[in-house]
PDB file of N, CA and C in Angstrom:
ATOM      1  N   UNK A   1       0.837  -1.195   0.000  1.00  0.00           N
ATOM      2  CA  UNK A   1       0.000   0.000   0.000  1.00  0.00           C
ATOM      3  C   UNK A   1       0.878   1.253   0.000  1.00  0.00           C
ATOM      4  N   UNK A   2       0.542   2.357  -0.768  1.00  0.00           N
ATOM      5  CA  UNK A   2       1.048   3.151  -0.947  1.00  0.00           C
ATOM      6  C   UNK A   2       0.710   4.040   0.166  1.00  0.00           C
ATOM      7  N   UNK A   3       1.589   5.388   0.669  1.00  0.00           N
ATOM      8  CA  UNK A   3       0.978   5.818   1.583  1.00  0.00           C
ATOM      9  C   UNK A   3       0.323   7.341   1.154  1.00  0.00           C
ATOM     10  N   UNK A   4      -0.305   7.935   2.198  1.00  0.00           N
ATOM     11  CA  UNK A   4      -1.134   9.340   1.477  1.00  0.00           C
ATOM     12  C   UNK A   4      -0.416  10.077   2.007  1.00  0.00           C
ATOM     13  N   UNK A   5       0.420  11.541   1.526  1.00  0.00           N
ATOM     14  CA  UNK A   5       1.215  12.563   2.049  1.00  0.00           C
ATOM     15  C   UNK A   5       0.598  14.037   1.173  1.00  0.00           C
ATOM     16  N   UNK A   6      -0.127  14.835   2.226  1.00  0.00           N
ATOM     17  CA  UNK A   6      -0.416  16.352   2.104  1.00  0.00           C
ATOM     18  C   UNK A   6       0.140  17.204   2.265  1.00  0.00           C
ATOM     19  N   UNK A   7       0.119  17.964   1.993  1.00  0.00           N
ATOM     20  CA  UNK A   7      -0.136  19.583   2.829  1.00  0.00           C
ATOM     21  C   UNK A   7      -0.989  21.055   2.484  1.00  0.00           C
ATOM     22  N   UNK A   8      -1.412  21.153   3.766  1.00  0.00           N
ATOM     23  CA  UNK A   8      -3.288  21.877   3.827  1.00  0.00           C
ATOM     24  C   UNK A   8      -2.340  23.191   3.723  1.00  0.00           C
ATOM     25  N   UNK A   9      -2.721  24.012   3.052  1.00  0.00           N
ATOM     26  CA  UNK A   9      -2.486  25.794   3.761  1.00  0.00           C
ATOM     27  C   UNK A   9      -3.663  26.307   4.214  1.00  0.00           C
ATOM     28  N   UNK A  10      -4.028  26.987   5.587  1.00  0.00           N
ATOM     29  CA  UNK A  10      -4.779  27.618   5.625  1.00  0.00           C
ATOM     30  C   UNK A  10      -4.682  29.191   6.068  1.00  0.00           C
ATOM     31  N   UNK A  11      -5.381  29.870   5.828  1.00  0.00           N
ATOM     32  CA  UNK A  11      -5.148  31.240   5.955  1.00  0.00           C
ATOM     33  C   UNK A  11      -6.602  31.571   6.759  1.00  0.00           C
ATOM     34  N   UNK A  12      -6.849  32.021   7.713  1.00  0.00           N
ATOM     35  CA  UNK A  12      -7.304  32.522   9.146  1.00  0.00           C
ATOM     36  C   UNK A  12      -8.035  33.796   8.415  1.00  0.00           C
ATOM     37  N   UNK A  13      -9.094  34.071   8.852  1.00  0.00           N
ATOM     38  CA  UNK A  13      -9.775  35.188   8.378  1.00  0.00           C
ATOM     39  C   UNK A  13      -8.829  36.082   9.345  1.00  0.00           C
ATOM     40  N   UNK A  14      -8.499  37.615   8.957  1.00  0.00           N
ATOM     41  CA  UNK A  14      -8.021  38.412   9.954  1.00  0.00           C
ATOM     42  C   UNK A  14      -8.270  38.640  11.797  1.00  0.00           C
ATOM     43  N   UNK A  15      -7.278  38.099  12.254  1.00  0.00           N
ATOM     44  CA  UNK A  15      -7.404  38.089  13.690  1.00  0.00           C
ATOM     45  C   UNK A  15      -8.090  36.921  14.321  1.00  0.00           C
ATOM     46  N   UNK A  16      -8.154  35.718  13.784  1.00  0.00           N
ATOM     47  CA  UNK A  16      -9.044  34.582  14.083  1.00  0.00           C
ATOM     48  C   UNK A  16      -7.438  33.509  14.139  1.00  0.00           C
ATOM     49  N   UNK A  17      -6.757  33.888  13.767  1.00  0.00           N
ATOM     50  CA  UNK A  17      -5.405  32.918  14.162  1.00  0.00           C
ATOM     51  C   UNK A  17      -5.474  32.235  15.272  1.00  0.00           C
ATOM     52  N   UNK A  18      -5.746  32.856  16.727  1.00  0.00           N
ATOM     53  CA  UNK A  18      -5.957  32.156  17.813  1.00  0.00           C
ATOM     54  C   UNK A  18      -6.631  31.277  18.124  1.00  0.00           C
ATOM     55  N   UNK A  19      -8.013  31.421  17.251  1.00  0.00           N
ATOM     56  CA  UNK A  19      -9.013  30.227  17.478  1.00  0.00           C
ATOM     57  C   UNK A  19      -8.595  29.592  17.046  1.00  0.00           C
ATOM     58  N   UNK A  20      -8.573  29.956  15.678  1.00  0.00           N
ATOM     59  CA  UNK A  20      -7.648  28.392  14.670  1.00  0.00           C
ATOM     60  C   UNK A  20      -6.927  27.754  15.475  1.00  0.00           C
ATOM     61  N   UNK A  21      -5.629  28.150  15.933  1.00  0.00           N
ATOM     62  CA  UNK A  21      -4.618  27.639  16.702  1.00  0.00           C
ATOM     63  C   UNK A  21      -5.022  26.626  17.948  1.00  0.00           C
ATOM     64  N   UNK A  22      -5.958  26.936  18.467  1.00  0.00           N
ATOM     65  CA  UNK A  22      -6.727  26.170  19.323  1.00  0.00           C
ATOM     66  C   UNK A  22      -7.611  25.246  19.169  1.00  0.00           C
ATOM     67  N   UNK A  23      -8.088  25.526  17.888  1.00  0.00           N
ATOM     68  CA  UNK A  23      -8.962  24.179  17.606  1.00  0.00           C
ATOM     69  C   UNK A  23      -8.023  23.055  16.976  1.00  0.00           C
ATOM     70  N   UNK A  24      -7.194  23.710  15.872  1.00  0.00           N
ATOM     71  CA  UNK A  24      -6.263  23.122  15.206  1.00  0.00           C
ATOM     72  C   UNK A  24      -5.433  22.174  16.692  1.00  0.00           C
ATOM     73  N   UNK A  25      -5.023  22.274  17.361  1.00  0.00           N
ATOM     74  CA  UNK A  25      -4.463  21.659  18.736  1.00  0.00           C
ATOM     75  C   UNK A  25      -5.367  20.563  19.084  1.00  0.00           C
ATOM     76  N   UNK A  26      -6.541  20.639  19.103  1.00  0.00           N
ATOM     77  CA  UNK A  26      -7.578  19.067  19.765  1.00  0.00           C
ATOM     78  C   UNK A  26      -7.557  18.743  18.496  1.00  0.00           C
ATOM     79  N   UNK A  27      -7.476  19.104  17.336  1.00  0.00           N
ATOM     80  CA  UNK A  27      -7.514  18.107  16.084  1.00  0.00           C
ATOM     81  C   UNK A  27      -6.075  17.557  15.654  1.00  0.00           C
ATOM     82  N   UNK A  28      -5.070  18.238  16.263  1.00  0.00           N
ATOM     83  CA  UNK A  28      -4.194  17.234  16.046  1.00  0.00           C
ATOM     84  C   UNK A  28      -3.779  16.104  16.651  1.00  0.00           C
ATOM     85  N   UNK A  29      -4.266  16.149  18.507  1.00  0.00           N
ATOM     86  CA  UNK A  29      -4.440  14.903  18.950  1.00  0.00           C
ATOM     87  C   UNK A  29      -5.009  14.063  18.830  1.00  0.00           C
ATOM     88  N   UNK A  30      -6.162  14.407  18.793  1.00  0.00           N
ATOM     89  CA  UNK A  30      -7.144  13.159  18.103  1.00  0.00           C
ATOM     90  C   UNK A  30      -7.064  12.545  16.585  1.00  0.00           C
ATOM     91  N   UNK A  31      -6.185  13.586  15.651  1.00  0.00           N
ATOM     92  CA  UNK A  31      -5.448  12.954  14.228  1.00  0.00           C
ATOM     93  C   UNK A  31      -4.659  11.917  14.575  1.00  0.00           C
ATOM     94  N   UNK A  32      -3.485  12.254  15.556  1.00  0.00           N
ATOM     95  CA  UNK A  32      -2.083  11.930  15.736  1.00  0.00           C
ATOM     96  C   UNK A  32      -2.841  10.444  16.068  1.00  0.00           C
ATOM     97  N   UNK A  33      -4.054  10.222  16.961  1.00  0.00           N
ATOM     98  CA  UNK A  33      -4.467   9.138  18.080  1.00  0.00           C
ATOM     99  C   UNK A  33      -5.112   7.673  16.555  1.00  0.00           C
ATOM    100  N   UNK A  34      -5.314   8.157  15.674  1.00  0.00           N
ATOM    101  CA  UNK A  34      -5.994   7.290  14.474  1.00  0.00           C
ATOM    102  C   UNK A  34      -5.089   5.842  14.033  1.00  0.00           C
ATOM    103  N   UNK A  35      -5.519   5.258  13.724  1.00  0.00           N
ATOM    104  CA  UNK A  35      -4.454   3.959  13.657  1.00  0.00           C
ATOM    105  C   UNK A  35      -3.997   4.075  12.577  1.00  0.00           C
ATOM    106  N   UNK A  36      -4.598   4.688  11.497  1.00  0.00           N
ATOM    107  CA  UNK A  36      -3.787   4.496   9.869  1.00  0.00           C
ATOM    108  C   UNK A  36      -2.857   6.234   9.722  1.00  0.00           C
ATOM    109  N   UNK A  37      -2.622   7.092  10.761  1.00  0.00           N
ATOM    110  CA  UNK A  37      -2.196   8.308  10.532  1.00  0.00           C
ATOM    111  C   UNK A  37      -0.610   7.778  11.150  1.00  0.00           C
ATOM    112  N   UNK A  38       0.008   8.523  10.213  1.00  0.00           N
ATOM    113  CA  UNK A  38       1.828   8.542  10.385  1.00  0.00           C
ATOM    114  C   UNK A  38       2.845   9.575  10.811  1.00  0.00           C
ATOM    115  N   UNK A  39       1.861  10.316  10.506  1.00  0.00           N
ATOM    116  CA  UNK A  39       2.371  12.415  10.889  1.00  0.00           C
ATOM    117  C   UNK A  39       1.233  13.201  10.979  1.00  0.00           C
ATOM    118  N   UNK A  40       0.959  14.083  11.474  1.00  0.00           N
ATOM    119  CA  UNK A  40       0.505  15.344  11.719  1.00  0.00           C
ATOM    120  C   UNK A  40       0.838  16.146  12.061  1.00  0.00           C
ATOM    121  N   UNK A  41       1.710  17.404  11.502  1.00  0.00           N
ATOM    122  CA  UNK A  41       2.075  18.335  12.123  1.00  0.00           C
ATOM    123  C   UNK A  41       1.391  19.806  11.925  1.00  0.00           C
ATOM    124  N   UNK A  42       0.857  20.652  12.777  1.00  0.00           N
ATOM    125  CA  UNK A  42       0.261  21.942  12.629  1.00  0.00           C
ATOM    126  C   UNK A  42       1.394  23.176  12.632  1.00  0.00           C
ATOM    127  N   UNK A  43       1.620  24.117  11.564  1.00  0.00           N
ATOM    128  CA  UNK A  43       2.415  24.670  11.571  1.00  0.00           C
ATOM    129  C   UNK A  43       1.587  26.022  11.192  1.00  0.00           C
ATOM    130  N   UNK A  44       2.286  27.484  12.768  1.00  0.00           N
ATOM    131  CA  UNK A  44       1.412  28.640  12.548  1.00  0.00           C
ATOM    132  C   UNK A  44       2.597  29.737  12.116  1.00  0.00           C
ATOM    133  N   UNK A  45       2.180  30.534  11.165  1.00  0.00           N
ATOM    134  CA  UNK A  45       3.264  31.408  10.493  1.00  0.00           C
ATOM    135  C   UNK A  45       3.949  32.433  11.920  1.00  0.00           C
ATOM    136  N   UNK A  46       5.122  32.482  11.769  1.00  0.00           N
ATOM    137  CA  UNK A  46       5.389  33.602  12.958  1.00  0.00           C
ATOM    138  C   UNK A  46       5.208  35.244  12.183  1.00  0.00           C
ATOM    139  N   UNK A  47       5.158  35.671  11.165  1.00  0.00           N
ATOM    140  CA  UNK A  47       5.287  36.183  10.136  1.00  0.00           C
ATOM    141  C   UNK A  47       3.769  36.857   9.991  1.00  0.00           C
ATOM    142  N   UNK A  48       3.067  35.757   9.662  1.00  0.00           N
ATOM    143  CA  UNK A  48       1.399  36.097   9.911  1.00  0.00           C
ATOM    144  C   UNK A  48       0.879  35.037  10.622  1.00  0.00           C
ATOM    145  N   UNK A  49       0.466  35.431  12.104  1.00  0.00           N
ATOM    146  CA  UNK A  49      -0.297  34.443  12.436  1.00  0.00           C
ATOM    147  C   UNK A  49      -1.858  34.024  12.385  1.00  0.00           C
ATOM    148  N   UNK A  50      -1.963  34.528  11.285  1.00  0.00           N
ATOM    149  CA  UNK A  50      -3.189  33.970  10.739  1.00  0.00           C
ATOM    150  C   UNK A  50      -2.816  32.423   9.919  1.00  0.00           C
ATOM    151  N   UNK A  51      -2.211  32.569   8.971  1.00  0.00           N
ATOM    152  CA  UNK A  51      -1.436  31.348   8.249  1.00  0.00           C
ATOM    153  C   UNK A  51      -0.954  30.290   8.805  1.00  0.00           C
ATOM    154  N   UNK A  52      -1.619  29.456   8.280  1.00  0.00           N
ATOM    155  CA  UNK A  52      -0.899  27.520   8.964  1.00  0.00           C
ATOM    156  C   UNK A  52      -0.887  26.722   7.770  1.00  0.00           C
ATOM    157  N   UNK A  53       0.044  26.250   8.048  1.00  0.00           N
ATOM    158  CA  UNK A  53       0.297  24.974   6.870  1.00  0.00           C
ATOM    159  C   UNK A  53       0.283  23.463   7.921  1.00  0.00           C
ATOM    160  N   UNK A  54      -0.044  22.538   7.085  1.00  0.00           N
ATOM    161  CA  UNK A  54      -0.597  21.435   8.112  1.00  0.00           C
ATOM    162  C   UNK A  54       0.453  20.567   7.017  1.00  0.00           C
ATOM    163  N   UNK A  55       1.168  19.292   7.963  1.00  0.00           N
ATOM    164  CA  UNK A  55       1.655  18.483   6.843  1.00  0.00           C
ATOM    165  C   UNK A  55       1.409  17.244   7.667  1.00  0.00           C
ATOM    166  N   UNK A  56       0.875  16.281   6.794  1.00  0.00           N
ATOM    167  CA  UNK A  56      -0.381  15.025   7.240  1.00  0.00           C
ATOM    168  C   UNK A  56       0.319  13.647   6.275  1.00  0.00           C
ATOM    169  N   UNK A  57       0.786  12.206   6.875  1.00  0.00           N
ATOM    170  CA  UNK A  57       0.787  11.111   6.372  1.00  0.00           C
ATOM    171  C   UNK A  57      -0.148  10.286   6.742  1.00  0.00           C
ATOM    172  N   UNK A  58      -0.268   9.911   5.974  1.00  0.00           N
ATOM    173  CA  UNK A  58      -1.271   8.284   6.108  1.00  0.00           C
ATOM    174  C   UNK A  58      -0.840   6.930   5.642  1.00  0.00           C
ATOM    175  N   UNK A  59      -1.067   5.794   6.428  1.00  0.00           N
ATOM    176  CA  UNK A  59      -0.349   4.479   5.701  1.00  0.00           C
ATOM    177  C   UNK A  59      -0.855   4.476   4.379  1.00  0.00           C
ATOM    178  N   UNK A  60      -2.187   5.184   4.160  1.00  0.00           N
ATOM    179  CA  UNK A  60      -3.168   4.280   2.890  1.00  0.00           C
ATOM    180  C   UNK A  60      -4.215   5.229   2.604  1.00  0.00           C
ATOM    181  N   UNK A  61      -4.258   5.177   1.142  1.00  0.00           N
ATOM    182  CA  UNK A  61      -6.104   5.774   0.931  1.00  0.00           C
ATOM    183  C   UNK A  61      -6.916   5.681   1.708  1.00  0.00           C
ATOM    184  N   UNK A  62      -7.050   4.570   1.952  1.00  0.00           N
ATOM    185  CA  UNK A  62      -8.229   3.588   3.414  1.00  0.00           C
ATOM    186  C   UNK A  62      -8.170   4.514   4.407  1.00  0.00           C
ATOM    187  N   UNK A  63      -6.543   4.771   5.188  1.00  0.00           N
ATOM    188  CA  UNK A  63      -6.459   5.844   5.963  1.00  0.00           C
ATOM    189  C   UNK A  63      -6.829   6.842   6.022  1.00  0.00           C
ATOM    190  N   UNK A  64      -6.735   7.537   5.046  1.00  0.00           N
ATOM    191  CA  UNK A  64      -6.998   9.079   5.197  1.00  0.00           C
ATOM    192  C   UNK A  64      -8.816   8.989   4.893  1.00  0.00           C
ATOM    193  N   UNK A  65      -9.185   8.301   4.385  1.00  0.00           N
ATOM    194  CA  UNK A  65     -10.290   8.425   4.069  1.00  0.00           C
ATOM    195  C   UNK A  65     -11.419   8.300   5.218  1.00  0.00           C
ATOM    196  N   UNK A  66     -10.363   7.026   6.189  1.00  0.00           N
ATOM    197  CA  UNK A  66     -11.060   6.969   7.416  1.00  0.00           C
ATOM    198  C   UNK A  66     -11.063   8.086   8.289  1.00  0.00           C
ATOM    199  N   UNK A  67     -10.005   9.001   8.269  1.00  0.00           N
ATOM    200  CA  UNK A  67      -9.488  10.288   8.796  1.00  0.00           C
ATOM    201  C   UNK A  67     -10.382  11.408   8.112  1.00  0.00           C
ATOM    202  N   UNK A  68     -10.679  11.172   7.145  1.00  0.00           N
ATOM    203  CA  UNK A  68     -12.115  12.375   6.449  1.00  0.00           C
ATOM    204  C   UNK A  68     -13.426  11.689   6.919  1.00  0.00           C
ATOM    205  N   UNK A  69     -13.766  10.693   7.371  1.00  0.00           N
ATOM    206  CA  UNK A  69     -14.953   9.789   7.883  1.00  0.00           C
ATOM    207  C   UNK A  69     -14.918  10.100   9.178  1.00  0.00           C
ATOM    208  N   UNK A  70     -13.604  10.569  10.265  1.00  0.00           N
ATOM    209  CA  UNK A  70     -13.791  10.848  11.656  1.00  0.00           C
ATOM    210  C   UNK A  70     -14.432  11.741  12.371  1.00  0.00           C
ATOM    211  N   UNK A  71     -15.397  11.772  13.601  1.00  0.00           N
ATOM    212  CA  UNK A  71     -16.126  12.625  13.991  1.00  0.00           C
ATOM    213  C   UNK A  71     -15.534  14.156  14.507  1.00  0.00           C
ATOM    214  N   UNK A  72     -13.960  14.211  14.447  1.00  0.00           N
ATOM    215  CA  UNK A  72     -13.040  15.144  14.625  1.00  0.00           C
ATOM    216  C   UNK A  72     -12.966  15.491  13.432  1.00  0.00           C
ATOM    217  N   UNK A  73     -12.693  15.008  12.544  1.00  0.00           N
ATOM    218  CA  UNK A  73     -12.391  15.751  11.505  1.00  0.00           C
ATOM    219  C   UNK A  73     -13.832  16.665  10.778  1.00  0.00           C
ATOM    220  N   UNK A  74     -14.991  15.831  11.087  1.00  0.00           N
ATOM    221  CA  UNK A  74     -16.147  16.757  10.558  1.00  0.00           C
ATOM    222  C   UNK A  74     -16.299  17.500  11.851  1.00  0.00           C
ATOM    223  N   UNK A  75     -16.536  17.411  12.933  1.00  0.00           N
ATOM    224  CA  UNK A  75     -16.872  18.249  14.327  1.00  0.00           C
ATOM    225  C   UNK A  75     -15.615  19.246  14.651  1.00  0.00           C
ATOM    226  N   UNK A  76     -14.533  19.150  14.283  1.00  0.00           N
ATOM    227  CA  UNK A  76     -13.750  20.197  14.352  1.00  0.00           C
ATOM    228  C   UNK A  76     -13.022  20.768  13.113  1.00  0.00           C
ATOM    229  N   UNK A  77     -12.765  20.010  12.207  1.00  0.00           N
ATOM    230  CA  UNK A  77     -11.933  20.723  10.944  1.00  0.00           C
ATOM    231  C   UNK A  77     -12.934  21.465  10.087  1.00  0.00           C
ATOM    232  N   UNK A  78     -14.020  20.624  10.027  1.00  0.00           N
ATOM    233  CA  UNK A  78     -14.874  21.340   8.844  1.00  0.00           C
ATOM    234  C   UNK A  78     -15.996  22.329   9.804  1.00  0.00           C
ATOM    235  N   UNK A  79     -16.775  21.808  10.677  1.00  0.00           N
ATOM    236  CA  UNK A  79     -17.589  22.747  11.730  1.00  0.00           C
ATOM    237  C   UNK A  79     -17.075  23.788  12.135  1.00  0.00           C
ATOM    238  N   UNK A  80     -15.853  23.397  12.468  1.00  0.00           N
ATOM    239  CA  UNK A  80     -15.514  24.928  13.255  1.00  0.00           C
ATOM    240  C   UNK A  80     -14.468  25.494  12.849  1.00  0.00           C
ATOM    241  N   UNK A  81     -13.078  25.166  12.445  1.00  0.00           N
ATOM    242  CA  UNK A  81     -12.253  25.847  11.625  1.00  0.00           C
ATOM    243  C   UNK A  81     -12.419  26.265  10.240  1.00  0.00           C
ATOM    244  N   UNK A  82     -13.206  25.804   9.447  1.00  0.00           N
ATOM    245  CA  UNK A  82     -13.224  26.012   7.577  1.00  0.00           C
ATOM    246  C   UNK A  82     -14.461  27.195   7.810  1.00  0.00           C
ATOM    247  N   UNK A  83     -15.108  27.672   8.704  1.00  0.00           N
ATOM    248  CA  UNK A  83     -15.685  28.873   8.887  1.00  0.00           C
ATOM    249  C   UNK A  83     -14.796  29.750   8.948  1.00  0.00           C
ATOM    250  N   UNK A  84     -13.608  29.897   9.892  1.00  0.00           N
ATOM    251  CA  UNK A  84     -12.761  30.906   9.979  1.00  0.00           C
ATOM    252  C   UNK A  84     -11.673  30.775   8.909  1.00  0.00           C
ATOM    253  N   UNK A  85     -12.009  30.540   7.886  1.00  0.00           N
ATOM    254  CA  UNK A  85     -11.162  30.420   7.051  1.00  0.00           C
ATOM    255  C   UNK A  85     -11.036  31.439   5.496  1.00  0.00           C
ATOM    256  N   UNK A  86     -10.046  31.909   5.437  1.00  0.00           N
ATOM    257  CA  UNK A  86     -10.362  32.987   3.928  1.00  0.00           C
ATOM    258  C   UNK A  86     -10.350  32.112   2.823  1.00  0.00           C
ATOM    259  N   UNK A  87      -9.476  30.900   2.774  1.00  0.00           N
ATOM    260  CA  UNK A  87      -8.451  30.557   2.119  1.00  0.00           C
ATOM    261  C   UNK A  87      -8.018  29.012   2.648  1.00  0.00           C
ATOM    262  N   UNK A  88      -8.178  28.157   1.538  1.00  0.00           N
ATOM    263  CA  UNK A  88      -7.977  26.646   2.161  1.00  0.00           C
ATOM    264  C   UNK A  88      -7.218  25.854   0.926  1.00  0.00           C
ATOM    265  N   UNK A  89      -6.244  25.777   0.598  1.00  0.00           N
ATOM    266  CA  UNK A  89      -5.700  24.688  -0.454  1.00  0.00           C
ATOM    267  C   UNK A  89      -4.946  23.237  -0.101  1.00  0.00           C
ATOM    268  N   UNK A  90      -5.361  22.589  -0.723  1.00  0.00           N
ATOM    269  CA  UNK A  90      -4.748  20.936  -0.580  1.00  0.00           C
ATOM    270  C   UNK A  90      -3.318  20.358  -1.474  1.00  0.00           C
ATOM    271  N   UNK A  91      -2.403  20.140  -1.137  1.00  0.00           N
ATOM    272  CA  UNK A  91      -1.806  19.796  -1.688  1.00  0.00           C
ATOM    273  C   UNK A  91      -1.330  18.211  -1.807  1.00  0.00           C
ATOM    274  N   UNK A  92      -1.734  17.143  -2.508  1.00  0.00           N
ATOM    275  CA  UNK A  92      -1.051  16.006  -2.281  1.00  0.00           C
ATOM    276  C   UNK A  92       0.151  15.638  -2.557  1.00  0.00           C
ATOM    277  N   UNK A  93       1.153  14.936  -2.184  1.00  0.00           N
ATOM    278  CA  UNK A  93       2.419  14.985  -2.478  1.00  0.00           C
ATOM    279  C   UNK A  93       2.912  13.262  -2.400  1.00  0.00           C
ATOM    280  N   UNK A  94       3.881  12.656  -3.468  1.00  0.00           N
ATOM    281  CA  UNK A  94       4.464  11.406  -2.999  1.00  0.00           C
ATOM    282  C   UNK A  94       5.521  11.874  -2.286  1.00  0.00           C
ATOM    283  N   UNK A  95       5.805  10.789  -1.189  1.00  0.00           N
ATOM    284  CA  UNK A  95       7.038  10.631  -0.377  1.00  0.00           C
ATOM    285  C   UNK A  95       8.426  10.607  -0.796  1.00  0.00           C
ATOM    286  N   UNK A  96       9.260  10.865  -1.331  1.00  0.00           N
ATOM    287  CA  UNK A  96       9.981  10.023  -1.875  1.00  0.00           C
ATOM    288  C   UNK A  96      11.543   9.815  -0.544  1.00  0.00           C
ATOM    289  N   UNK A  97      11.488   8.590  -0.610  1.00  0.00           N
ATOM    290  CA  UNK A  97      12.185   7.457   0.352  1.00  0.00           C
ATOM    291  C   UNK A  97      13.602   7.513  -0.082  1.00  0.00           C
ATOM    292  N   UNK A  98      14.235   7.356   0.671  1.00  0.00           N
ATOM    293  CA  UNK A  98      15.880   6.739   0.477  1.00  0.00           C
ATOM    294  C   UNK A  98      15.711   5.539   0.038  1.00  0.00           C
ATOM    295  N   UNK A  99      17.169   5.365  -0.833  1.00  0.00           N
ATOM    296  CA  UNK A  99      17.535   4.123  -1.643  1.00  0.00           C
ATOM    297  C   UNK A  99      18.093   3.231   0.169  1.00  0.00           C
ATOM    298  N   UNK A 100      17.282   1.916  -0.210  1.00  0.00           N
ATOM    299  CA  UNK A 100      17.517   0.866   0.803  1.00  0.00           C
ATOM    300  C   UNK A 100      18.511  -0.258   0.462  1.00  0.00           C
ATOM    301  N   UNK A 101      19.452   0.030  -0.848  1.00  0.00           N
ATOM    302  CA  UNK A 101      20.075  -1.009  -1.431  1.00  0.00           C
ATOM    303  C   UNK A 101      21.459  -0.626  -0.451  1.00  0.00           C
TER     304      UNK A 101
END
């Protein structure tokens, strides 16, 4: 199985950085807690702290998909953060691994 590798940008409606930052925090524990998740990291701009970039692995399609099926991910990513949001892009990305020879 191949694995799933993102990264979210989000951009904070003006002055809403803090909430973000706080909700974004119970959604990354309960990401990190999923059996098919490999990384989650929440990253807030020092620069603008409205801006976060999120960078997310998964063992598997199956995974992440179960991770878009979780009651965290609809009760906190989409309910309550993608409101405060100007600005949301997805990026998928392959891994690419060191030679094991």
């Amino acid at each position: 199985m191949e694995e799933v590798a993102l990264i979210v940008h989000y951009q904070a409606m003006e002055g809403k950085g803090d909430e973000v930052a706080a909700l974004l925090a119970r959604h990354t524990a309960a990401t990190r807690a999923e059996p098919g998740n490999l990384d989650f990291v929440a990253l807030r701009g020092t620069e603008d702290p409205d801006s976060f970039v999120l960078y997310e692995r998964y063992a598997s399609a199956d995974a992440f998909k179960a991770h878009q099926a979780s009651p965290h991910f609809e009760g906190i990513a989409v309910a309550q953060i993608r409101p405060l949001l100007s600005e949301r892009t997805l990026r998928f990305c392959q891994v690419i691994q060191p030679d094991r020879s």
